[in-house]
C-alpha atoms as a PDB file:
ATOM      1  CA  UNK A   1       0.000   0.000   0.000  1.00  0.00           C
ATOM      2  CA  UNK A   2       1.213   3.526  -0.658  1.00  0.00           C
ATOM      3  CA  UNK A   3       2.445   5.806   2.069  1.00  0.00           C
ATOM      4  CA  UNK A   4      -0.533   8.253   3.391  1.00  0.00           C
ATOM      5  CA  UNK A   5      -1.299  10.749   0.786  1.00  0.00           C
ATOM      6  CA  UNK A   6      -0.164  14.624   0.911  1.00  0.00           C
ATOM      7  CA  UNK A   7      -2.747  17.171   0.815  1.00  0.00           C
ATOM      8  CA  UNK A   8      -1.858  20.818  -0.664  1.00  0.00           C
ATOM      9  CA  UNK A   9      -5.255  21.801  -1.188  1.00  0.00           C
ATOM     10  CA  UNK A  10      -4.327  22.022  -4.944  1.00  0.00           C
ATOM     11  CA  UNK A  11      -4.688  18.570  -6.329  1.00  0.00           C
ATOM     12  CA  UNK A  12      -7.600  17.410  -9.147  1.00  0.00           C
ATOM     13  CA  UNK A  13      -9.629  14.568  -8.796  1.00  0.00           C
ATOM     14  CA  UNK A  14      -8.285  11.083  -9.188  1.00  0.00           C
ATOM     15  CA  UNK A  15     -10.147   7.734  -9.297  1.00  0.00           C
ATOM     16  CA  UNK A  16      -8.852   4.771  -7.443  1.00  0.00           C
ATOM     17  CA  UNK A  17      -8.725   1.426  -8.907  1.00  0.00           C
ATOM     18  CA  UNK A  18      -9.989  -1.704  -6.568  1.00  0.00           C
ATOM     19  CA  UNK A  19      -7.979  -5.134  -6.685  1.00  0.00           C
ATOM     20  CA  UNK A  20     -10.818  -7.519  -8.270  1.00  0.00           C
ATOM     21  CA  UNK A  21     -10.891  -9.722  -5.193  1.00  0.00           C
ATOM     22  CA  UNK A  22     -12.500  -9.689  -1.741  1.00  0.00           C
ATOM     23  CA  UNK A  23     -11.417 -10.490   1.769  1.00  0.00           C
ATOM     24  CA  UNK A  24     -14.599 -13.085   2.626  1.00  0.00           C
ATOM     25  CA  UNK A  25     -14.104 -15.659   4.384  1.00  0.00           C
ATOM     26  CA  UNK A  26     -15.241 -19.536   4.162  1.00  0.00           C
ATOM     27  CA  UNK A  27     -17.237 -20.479   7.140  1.00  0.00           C
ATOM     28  CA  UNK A  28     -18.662 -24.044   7.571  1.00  0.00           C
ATOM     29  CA  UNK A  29     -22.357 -22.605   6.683  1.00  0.00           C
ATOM     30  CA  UNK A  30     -22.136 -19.702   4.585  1.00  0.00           C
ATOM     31  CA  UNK A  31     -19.667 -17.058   3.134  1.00  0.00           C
ATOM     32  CA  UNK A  32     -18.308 -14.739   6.255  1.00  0.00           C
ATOM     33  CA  UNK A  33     -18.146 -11.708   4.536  1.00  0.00           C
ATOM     34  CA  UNK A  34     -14.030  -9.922   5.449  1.00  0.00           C
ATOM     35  CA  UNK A  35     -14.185  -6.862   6.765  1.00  0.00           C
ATOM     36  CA  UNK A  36     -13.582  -5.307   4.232  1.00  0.00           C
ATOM     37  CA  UNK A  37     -12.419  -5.629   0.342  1.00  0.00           C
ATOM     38  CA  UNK A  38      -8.886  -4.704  -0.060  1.00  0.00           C
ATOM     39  CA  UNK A  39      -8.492  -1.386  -1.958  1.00  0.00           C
ATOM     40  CA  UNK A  40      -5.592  -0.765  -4.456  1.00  0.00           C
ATOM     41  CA  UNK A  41      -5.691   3.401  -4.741  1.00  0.00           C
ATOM     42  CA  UNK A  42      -3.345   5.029  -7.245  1.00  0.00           C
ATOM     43  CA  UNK A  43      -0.933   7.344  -5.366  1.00  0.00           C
ATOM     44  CA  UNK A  44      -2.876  10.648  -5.282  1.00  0.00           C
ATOM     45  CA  UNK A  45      -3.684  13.550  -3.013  1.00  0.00           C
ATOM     46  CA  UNK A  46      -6.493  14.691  -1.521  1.00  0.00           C
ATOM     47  CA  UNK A  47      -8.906  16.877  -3.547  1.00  0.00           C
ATOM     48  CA  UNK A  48      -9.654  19.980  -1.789  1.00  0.00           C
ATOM     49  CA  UNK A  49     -13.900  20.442  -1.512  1.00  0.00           C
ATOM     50  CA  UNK A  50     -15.470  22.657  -3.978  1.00  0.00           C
ATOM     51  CA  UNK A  51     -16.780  25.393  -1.635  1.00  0.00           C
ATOM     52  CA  UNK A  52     -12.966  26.418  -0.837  1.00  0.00           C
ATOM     53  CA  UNK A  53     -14.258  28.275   1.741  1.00  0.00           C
ATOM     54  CA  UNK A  54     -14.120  25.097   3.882  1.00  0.00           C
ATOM     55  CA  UNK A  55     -10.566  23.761   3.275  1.00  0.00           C
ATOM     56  CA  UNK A  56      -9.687  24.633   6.335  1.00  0.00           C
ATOM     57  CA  UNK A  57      -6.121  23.722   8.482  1.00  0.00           C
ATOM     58  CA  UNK A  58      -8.420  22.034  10.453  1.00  0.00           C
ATOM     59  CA  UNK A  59     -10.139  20.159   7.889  1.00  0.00           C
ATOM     60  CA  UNK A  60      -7.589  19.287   5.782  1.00  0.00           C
ATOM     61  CA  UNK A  61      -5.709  18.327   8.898  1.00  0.00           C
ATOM     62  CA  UNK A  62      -8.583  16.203   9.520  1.00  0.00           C
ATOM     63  CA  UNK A  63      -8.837  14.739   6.164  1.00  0.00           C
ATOM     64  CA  UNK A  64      -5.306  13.795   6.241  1.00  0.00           C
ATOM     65  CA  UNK A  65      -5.605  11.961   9.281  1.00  0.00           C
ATOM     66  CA  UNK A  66      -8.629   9.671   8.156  1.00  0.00           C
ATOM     67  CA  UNK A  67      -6.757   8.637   4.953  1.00  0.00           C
ATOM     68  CA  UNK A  68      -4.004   7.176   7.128  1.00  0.00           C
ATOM     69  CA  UNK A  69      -6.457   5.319   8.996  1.00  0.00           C
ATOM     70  CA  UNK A  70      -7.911   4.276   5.758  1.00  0.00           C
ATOM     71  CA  UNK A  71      -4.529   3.348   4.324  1.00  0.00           C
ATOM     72  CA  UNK A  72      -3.266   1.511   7.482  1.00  0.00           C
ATOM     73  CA  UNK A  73      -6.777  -0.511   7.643  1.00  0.00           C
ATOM     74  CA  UNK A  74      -6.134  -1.367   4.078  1.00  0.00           C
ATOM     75  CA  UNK A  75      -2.335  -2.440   4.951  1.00  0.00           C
ATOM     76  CA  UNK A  76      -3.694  -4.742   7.785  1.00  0.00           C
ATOM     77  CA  UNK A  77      -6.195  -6.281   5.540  1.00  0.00           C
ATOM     78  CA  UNK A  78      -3.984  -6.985   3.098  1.00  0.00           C
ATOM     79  CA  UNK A  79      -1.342  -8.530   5.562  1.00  0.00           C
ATOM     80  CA  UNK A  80      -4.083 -10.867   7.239  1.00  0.00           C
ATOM     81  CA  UNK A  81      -5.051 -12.150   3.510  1.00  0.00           C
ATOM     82  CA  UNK A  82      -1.267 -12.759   3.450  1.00  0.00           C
ATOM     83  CA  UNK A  83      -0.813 -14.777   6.570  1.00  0.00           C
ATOM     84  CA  UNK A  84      -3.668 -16.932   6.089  1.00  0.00           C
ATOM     85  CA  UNK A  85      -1.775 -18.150   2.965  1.00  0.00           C
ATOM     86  CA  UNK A  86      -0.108 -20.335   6.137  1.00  0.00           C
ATOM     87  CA  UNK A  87      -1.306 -23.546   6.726  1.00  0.00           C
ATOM     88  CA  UNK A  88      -0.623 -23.298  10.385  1.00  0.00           C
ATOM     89  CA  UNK A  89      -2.292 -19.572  10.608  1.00  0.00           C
ATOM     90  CA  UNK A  90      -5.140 -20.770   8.246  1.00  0.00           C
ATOM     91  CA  UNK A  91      -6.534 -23.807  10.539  1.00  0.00           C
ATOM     92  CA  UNK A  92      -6.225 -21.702  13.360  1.00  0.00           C
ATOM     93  CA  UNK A  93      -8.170 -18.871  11.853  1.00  0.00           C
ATOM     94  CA  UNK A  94     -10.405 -21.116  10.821  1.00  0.00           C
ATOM     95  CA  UNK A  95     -11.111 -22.796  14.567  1.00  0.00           C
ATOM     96  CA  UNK A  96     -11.767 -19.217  15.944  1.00  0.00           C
ATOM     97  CA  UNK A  97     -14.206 -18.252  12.913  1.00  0.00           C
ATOM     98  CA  UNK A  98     -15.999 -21.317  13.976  1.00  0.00           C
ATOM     99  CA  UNK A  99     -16.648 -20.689  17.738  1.00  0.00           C
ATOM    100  CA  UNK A 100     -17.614 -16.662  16.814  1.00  0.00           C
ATOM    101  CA  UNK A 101     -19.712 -17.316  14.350  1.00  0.00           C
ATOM    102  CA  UNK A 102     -21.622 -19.342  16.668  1.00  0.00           C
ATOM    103  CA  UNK A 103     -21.093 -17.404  19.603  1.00  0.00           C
ATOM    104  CA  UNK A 104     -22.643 -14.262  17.852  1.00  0.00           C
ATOM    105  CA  UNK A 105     -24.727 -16.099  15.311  1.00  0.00           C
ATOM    106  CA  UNK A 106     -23.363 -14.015  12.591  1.00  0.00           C
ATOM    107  CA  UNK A 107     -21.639 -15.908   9.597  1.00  0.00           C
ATOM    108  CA  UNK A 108     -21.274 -12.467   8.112  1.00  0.00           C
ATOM    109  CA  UNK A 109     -19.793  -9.941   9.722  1.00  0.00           C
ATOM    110  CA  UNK A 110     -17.759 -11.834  12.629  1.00  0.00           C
ATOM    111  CA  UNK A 111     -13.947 -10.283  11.017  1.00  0.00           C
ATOM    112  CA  UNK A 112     -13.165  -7.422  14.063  1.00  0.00           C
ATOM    113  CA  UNK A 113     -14.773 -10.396  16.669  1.00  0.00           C
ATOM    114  CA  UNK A 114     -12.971 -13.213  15.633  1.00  0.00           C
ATOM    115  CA  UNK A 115      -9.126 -11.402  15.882  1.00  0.00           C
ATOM    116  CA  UNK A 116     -10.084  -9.662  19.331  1.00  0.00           C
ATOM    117  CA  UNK A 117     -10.661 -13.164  20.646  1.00  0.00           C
ATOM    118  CA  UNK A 118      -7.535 -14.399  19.293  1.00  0.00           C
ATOM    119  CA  UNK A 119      -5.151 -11.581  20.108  1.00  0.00           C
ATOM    120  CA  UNK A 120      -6.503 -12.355  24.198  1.00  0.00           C
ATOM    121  CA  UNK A 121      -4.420 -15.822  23.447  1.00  0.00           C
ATOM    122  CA  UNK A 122      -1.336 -16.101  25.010  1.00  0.00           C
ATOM    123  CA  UNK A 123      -0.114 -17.850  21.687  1.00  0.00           C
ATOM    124  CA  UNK A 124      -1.402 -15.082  19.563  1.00  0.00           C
ATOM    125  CA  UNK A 125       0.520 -14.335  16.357  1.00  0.00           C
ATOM    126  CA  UNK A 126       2.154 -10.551  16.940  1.00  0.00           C
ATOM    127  CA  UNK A 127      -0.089  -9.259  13.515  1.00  0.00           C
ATOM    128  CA  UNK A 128      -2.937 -10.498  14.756  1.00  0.00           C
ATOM    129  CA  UNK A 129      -2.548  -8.969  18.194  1.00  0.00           C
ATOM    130  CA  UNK A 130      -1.560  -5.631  16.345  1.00  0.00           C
ATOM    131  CA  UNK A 131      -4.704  -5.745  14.118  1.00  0.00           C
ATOM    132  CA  UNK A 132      -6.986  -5.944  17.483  1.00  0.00           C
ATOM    133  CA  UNK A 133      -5.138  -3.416  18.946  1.00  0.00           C
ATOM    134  CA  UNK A 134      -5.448  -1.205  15.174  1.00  0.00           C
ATOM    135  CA  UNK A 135      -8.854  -1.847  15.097  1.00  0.00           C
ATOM    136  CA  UNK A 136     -10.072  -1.112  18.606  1.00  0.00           C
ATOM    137  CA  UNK A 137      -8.575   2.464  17.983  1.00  0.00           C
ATOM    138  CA  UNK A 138      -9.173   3.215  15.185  1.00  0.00           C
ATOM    139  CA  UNK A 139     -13.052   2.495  15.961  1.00  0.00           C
ATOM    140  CA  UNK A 140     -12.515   4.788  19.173  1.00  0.00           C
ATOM    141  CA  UNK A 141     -11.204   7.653  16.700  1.00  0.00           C
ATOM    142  CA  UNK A 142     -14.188   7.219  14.153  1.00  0.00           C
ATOM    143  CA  UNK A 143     -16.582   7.817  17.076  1.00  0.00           C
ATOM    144  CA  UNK A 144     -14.692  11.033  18.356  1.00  0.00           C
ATOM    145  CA  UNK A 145     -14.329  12.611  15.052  1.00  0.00           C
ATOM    146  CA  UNK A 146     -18.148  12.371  14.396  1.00  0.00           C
ATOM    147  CA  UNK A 147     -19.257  13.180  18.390  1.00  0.00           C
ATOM    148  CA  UNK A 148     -16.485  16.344  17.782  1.00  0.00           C
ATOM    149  CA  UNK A 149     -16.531  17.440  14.147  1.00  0.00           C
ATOM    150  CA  UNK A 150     -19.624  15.806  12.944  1.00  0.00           C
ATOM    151  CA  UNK A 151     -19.672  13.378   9.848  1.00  0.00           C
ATOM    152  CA  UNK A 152     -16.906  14.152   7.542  1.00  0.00           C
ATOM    153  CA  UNK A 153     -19.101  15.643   4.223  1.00  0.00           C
ATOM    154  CA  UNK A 154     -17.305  16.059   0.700  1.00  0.00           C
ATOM    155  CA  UNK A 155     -17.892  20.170   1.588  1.00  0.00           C
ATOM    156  CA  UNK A 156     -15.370  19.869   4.826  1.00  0.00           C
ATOM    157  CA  UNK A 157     -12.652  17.347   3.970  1.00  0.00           C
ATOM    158  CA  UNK A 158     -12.933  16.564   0.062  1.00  0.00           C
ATOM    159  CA  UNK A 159     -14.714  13.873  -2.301  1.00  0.00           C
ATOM    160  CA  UNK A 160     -11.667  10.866  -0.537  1.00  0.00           C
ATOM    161  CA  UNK A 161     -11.559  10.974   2.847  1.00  0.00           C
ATOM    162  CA  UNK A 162     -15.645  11.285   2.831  1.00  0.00           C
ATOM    163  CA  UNK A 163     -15.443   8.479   0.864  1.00  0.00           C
ATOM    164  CA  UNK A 164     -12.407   6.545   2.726  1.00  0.00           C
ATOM    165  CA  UNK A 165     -14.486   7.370   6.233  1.00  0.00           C
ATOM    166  CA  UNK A 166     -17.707   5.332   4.941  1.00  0.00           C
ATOM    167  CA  UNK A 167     -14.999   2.574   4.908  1.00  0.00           C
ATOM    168  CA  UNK A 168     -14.054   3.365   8.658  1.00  0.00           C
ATOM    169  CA  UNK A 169     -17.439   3.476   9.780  1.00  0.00           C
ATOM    170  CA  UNK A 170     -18.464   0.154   7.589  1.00  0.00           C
ATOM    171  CA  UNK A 171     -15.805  -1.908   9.239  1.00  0.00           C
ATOM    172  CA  UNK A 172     -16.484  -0.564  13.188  1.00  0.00           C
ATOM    173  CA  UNK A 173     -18.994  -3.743  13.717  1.00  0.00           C
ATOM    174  CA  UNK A 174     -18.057  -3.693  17.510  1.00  0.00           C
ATOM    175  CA  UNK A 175     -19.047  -0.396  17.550  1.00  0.00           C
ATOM    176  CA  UNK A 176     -22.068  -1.298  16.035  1.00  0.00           C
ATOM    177  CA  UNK A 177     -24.351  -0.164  19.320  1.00  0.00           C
ATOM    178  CA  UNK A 178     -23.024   3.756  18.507  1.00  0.00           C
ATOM    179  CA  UNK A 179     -23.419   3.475  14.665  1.00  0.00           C
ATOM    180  CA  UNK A 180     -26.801   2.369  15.530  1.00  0.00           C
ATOM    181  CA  UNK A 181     -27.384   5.785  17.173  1.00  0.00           C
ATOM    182  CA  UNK A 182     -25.547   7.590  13.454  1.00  0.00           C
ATOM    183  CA  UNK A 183     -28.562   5.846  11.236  1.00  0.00           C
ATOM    184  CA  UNK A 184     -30.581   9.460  10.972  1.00  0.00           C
ATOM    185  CA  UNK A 185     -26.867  11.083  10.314  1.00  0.00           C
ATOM    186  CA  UNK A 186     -26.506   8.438   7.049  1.00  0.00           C
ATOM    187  CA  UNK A 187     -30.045   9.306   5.747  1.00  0.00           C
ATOM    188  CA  UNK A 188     -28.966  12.879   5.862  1.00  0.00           C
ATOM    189  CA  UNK A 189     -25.633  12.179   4.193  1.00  0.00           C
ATOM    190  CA  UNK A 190     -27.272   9.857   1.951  1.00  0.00           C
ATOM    191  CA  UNK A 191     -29.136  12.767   0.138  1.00  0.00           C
ATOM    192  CA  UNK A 192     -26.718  15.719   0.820  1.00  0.00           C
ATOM    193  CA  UNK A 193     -23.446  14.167  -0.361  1.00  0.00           C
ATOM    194  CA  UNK A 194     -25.105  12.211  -3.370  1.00  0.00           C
ATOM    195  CA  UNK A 195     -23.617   8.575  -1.957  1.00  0.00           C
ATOM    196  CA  UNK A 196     -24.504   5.832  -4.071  1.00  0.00           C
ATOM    197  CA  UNK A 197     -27.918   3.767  -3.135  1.00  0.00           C
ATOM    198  CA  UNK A 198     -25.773   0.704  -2.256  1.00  0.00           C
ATOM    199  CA  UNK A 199     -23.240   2.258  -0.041  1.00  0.00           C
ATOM    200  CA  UNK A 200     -26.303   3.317   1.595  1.00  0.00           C
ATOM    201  CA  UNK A 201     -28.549   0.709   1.505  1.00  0.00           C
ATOM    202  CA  UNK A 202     -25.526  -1.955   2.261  1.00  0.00           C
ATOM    203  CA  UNK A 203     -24.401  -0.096   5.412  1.00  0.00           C
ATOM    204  CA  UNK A 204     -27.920   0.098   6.566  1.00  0.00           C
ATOM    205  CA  UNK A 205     -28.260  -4.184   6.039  1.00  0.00           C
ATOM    206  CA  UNK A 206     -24.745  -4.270   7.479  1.00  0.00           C
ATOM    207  CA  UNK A 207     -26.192  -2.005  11.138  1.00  0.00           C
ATOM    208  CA  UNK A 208     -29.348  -4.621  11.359  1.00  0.00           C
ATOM    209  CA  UNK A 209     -27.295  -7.651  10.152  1.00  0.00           C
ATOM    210  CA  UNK A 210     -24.682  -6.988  13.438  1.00  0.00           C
ATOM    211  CA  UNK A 211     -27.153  -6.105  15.312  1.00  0.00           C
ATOM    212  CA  UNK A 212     -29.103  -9.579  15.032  1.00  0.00           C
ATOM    213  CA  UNK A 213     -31.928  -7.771  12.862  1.00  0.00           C
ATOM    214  CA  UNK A 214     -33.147  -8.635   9.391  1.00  0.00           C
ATOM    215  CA  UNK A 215     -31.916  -6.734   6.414  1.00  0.00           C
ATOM    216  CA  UNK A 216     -33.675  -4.064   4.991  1.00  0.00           C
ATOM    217  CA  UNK A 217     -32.598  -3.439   1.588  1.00  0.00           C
ATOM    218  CA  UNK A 218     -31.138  -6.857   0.548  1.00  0.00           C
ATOM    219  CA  UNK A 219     -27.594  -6.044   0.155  1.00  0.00           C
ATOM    220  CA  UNK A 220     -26.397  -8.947   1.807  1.00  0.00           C
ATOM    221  CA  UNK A 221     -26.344 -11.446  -0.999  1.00  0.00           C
ATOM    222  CA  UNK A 222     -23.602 -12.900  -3.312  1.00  0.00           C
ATOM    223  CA  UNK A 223     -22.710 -16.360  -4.761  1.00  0.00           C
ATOM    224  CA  UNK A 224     -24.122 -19.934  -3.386  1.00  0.00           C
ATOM    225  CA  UNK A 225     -21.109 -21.500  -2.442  1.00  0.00           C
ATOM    226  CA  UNK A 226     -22.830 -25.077  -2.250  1.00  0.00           C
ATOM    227  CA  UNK A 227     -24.556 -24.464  -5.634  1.00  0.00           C
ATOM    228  CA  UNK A 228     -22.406 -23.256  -8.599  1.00  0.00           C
ATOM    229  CA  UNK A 229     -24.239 -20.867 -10.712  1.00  0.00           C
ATOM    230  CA  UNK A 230     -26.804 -19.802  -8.114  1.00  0.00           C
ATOM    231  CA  UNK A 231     -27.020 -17.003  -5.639  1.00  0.00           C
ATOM    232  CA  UNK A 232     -28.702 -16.186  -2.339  1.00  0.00           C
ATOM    233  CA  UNK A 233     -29.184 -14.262   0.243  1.00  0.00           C
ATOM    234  CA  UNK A 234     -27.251 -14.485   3.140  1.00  0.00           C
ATOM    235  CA  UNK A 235     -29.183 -12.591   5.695  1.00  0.00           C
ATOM    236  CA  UNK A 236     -33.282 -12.857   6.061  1.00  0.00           C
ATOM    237  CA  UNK A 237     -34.703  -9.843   4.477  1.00  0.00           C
ATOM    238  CA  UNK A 238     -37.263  -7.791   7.516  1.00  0.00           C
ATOM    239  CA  UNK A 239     -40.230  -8.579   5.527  1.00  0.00           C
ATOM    240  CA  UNK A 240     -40.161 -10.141   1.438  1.00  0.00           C
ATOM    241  CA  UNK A 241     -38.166  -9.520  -1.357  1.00  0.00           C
ATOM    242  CA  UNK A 242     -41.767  -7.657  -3.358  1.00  0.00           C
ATOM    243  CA  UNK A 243     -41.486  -5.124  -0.329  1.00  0.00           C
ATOM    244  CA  UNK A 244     -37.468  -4.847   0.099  1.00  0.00           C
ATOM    245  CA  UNK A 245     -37.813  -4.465  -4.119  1.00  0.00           C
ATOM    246  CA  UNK A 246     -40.042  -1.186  -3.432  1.00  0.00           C
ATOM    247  CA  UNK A 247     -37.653   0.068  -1.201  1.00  0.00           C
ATOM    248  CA  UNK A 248     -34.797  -0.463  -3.575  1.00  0.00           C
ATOM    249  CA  UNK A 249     -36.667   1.012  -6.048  1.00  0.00           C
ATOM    250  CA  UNK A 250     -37.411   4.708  -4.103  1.00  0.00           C
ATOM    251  CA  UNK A 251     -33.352   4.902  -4.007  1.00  0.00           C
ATOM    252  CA  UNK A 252     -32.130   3.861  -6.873  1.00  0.00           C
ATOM    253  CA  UNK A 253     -31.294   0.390  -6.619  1.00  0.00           C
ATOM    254  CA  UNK A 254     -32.145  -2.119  -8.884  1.00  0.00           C
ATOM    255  CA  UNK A 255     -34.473  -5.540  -7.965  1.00  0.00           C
ATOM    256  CA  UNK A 256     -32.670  -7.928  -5.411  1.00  0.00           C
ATOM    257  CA  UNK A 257     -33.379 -10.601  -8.459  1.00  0.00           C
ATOM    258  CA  UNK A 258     -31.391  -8.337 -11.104  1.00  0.00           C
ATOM    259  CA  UNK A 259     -28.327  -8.273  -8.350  1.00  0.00           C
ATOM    260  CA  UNK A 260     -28.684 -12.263  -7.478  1.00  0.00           C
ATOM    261  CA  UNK A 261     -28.929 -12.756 -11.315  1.00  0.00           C
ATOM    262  CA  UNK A 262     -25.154 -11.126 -11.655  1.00  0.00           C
ATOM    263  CA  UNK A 263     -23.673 -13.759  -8.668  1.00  0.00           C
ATOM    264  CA  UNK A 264     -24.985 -16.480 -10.217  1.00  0.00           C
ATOM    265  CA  UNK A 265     -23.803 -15.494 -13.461  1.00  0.00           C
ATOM    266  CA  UNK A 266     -19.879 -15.090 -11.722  1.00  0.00           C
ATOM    267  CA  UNK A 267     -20.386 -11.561 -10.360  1.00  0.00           C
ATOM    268  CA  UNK A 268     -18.009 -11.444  -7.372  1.00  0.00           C
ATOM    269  CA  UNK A 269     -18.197  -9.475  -4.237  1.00  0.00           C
ATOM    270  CA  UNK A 270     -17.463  -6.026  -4.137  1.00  0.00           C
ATOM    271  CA  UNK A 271     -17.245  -3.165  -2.220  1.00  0.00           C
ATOM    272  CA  UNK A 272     -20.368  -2.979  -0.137  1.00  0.00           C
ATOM    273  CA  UNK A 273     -20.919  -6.302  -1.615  1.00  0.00           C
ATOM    274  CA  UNK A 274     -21.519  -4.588  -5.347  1.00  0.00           C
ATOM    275  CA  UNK A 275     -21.994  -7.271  -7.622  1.00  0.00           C
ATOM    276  CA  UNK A 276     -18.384  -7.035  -9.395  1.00  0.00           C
ATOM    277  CA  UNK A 277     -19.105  -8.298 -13.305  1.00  0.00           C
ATOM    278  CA  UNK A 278     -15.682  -9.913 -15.370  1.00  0.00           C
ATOM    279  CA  UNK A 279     -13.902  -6.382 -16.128  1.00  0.00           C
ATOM    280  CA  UNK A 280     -15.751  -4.112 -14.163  1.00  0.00           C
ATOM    281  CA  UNK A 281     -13.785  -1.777 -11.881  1.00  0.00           C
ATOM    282  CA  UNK A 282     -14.443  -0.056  -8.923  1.00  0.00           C
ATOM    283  CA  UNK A 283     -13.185   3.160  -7.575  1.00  0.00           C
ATOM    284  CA  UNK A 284     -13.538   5.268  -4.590  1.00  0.00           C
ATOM    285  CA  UNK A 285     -15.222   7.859  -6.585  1.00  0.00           C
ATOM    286  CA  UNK A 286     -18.164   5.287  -6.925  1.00  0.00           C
ATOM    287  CA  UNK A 287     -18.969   5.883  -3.415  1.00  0.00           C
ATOM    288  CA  UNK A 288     -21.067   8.645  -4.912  1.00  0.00           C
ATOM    289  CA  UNK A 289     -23.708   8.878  -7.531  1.00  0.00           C
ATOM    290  CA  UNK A 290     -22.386  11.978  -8.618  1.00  0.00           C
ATOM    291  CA  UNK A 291     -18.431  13.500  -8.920  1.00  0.00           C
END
């Protein structure tokens, strides 16, 4: 991963490319969705926000500091995928993913659970203990930048670190009792900062889903991994798929069949679990439905 990226206030807009591949987890059941997808951004700086007016010292001090968060999240992801190319690391991960997904009865989102219970182990490898450590406060500085700046907008820190701080927030699930409390503050950001339906609609599946609620939107989907060429959904929907459908449809999303119709056709998981199709590319600047 690239070193943290260099604001001057001056720089123009650059997209970010995303490796095709996704940090999910086989669990005995179902697919535990990873944390999160690793990201592969282009070395770039941050792009100032339009109204000038608010590219403050503070602000860009601010948006500095959540793009190395982002970065180093991304670094530890990307490390973890490494280690569990181990044999040794792998059946061990693999024993712990077990007992959490049980103990929380979550095959989906159990990533942030299942290394905080291993770094407690005397035995503990020294990256997973740093990851638990990274993680714990890292979610501790998402909270206190929201609680003392509010939510990072594109108008206050620029198009990235709004973007990268969706990220941050996405992968806090132990914090998931505070982002509970956020849910009016991602409606609002939802429709002021032009985010893209699925960021929104996935983060609100991903609030209920660690919560032990059912999904709202249908987000949580991808490929069968007992059936080749089919697709499901991995999380019960709140009501039926006519009614989530109507929902989708109000914010732009298309019908949960469309989206199940591109896994079982070899869509892979994306970002926010977008249904990635053979050459399609992803970029930070998706996060919104405008740029």
């Amino acid at each position: 991963m690239p070193e943290a990226w260099e604001s001057d206030g001056h720089s123009p807009n650059r997209r970010f490319q995303v490796a095709n591949k996704i940090l999910a987890f086989l669990l005995p059941a179902a697919l535990a969705i990873g944390s999160a997808n690793a990201l592969t951004p282009e070395p770039a700086q941050q792009t100032p926000p339009a109204a000038s007016g608010a590219w403050t010292a503070h602000n860009q001090a601010l948006a500095h500091q959540i793009t190395q968060l982002f970065n180093e999240d991304q670094t530890m992801i990307n490390d973890l995928e490494r280690a569990r190319h181990d044999p040794a690391f792998e059946r061990t991960y693999q024993s712990y993913a077990q007992h959490v997904e049980v103990e929380l009865n979550d095959p989906n989102f159990s990533f942030a659970a299942l290394f905080e219970l291993w770094a407690q182990k005397p035995d503990a490898p020294e990256l997973v203990r740093r990851y638990a450590t990274f993680h714990n406060s890292t979610d501790a500085r998402i909270e206190s930048i929201v609680a003392e700046d509010g939510w990072p907008q594109r108008a206050t820190v620029g198009d990235e670190a709004a973007a990268q701080f969706f990220f941050l927030f996405g992968h806090a699930d132990d914090q998931n009792p505070w982002r509970l409390t956020q849910q009016a503050t991602l409606d609002r950001v939802f429709r002021e900062d032009h985010v893209t339906p699925q960021m929104y609609a996935h983060l609100c599946d991903r609030l209920a889903n660690v919560a032990g609620k059912p999904q709202i939107y249908g987000t949580i989907m991808g490929p069968d991994q007992n059936t080749p060429g089919a697709a499901k959904l991995y999380w019960p929907l709140i009501d039926n798929i006519a009614a989530a459908d109507r929902r989708r449809a109000k914010i732009g999303l298309p019908s949960i069949e469309d989206d199940l119709e591109k896994f079982s056709q070899g869509a892979t998981i994306g970002p926010y679990m977008t249904p990635l199709t053979k050459g399609m590319q992803w970029s930070l600047a998706d996060v919104y439905s405008t740029h």
